[in-house]
Protein backbone atom coordinates (compact mmCIF):
# COMPACT_ATOMS: atom_id res chain seq x y z
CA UNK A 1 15.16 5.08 -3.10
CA UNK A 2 14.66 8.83 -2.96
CA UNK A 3 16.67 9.41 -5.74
CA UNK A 4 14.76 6.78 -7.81
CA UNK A 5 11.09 8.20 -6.76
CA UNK A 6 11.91 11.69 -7.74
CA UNK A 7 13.44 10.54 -11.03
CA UNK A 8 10.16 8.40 -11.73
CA UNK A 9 7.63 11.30 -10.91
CA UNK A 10 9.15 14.47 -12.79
CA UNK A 11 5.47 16.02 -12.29
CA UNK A 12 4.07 15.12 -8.95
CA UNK A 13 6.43 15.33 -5.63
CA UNK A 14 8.75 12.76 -4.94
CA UNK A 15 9.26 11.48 -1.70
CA UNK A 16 12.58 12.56 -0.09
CA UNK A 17 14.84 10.26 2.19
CA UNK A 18 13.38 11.12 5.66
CA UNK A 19 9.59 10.12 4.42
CA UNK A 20 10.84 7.11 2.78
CA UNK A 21 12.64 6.07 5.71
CA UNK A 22 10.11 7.12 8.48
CA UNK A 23 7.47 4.64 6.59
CA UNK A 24 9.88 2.15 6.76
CA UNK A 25 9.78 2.28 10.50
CA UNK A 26 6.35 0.32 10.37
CA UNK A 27 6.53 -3.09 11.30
CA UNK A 28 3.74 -3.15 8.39
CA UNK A 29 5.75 -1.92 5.91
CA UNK A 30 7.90 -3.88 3.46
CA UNK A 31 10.11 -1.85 0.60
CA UNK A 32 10.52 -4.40 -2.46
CA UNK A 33 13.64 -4.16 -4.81
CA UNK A 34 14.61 -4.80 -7.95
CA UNK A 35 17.34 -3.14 -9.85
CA UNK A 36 16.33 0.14 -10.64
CA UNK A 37 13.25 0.08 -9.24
CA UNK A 38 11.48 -0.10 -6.17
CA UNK A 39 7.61 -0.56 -4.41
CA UNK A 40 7.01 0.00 -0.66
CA UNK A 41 3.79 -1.76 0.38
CA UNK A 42 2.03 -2.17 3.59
CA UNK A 43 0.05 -5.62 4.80
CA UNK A 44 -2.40 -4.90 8.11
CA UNK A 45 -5.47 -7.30 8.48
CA UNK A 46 -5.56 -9.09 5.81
CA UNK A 47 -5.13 -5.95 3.06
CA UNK A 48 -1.91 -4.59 1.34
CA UNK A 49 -1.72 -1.16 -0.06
CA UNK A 50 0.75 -0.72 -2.97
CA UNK A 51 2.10 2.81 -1.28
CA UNK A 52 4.30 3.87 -3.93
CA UNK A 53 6.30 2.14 -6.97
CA UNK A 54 9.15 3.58 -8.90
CA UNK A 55 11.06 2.88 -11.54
CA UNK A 56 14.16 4.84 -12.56
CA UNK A 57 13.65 6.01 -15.92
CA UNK A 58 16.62 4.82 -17.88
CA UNK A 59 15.50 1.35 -16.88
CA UNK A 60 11.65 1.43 -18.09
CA UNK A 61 9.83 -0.57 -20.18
CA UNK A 62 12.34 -3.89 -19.07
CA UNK A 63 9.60 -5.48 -16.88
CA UNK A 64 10.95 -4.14 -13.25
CA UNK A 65 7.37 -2.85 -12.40
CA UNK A 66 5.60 -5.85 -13.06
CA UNK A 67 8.15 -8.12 -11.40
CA UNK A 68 7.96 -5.61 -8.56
CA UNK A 69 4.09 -6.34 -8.71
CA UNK A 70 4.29 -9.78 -8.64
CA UNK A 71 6.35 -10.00 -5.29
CA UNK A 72 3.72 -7.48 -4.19
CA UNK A 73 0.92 -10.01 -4.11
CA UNK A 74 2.19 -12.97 -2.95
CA UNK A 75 2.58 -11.11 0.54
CA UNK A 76 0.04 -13.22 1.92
CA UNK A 77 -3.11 -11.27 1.97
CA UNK A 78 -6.56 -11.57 1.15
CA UNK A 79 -6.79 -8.22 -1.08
CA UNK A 80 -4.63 -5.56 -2.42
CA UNK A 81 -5.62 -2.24 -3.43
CA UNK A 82 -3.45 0.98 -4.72
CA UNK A 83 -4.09 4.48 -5.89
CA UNK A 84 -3.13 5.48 -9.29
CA UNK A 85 -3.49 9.02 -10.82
CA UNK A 86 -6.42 9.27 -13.34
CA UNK A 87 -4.16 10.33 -15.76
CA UNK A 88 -1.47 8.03 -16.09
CA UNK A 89 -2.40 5.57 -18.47
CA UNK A 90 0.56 3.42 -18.67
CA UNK A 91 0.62 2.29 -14.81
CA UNK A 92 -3.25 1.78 -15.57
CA UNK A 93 -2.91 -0.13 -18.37
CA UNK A 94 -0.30 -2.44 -16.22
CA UNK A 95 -2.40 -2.78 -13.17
CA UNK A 96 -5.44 -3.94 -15.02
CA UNK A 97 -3.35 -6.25 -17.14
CA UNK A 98 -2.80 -8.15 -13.41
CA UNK A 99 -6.52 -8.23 -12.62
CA UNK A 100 -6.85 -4.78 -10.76
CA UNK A 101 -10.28 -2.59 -11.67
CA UNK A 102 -11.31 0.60 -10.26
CA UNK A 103 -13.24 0.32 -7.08
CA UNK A 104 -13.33 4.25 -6.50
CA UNK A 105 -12.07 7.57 -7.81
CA UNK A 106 -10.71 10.55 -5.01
CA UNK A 107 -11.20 13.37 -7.03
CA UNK A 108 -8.30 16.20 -7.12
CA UNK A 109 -6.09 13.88 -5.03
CA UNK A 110 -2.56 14.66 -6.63
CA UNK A 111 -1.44 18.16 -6.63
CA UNK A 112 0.81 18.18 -9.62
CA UNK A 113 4.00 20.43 -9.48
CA UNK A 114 2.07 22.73 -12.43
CA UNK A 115 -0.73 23.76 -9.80
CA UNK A 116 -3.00 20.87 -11.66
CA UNK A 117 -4.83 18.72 -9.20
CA UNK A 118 -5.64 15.15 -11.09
CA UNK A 119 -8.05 12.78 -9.58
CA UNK A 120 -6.62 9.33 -8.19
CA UNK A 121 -8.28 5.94 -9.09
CA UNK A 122 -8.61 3.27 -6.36
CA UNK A 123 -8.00 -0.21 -8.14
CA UNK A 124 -8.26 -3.16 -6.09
CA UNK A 125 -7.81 -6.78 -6.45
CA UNK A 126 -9.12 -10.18 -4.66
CA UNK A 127 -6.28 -12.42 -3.57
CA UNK A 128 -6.36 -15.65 -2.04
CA UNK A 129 -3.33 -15.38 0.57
CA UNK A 130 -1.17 -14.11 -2.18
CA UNK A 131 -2.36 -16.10 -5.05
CA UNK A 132 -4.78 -14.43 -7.44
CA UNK A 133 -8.13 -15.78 -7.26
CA UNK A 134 -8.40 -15.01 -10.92
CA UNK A 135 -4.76 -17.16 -10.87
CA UNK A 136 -4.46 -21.59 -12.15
CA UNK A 137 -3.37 -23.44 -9.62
């Protein structure tokens, strides 16, 4: 998974093995897989957090992030919300295209690996136990 993150985010820092691992120590936290990709979430009263999704490059642009999504929220909660960097317009465009809209903005919350600080969006979406209330039956 490490070597998957760091390939996906050539700008900000990756996560190495020992974080990735350490979070997956929480009986909260759930890592999602798909080939060549992967999400790690967390579900605690109700809410799940998208923590981090990554797709390795050379398999982009096949639909492994939004299947990756999709397990994401059926997890059974109520709502999901994620961070997203202001800036990145193609993760944006894919969240929203699943219902999410921006709920807040952290400003300078990524330190890029240039020195750049970008501000992070906070999207958010209302489930119903995992089904999207925006979701037929």
């Amino acid at each position: 998974m490490a070597e998957i993150h760091a390939a996906a985010f050539l700008r900000d820092r990756s996560w190495n093995a020992a974080e990735i691992a350490d979070l997956l120590t929480s009986p909260f936290v759930t890592a999602l897989h798909d080939a060549g990709g992967f999400a790690l979430t967390r579900l605690v009263a109700g809410e799940t957090e998208l923590l981090t999704i990554a797709v390795d490059p050379a398999h982009q642009n096949q639909g492994i992030g939004r299947r990756l999504l999709h397990k994401w929220l059926t997890c059974g909660a109520d709502t999901a919300f994620l961070e997203v960097a202001a800036d990145n317009a193609p993760a944006i465009a894919l969240y929203e295209s699943l219902g999410f809209h921006q709920t807040s903005r952290r400003p300078r919350y990524y330190a890029r690996k240039d020195g750049a600080f970008i501000d992070a969006l906070i999207l958010s979406k209302d489930l119903t136990r995992g089904k999207s209330v925006d979701s037929g039956p």
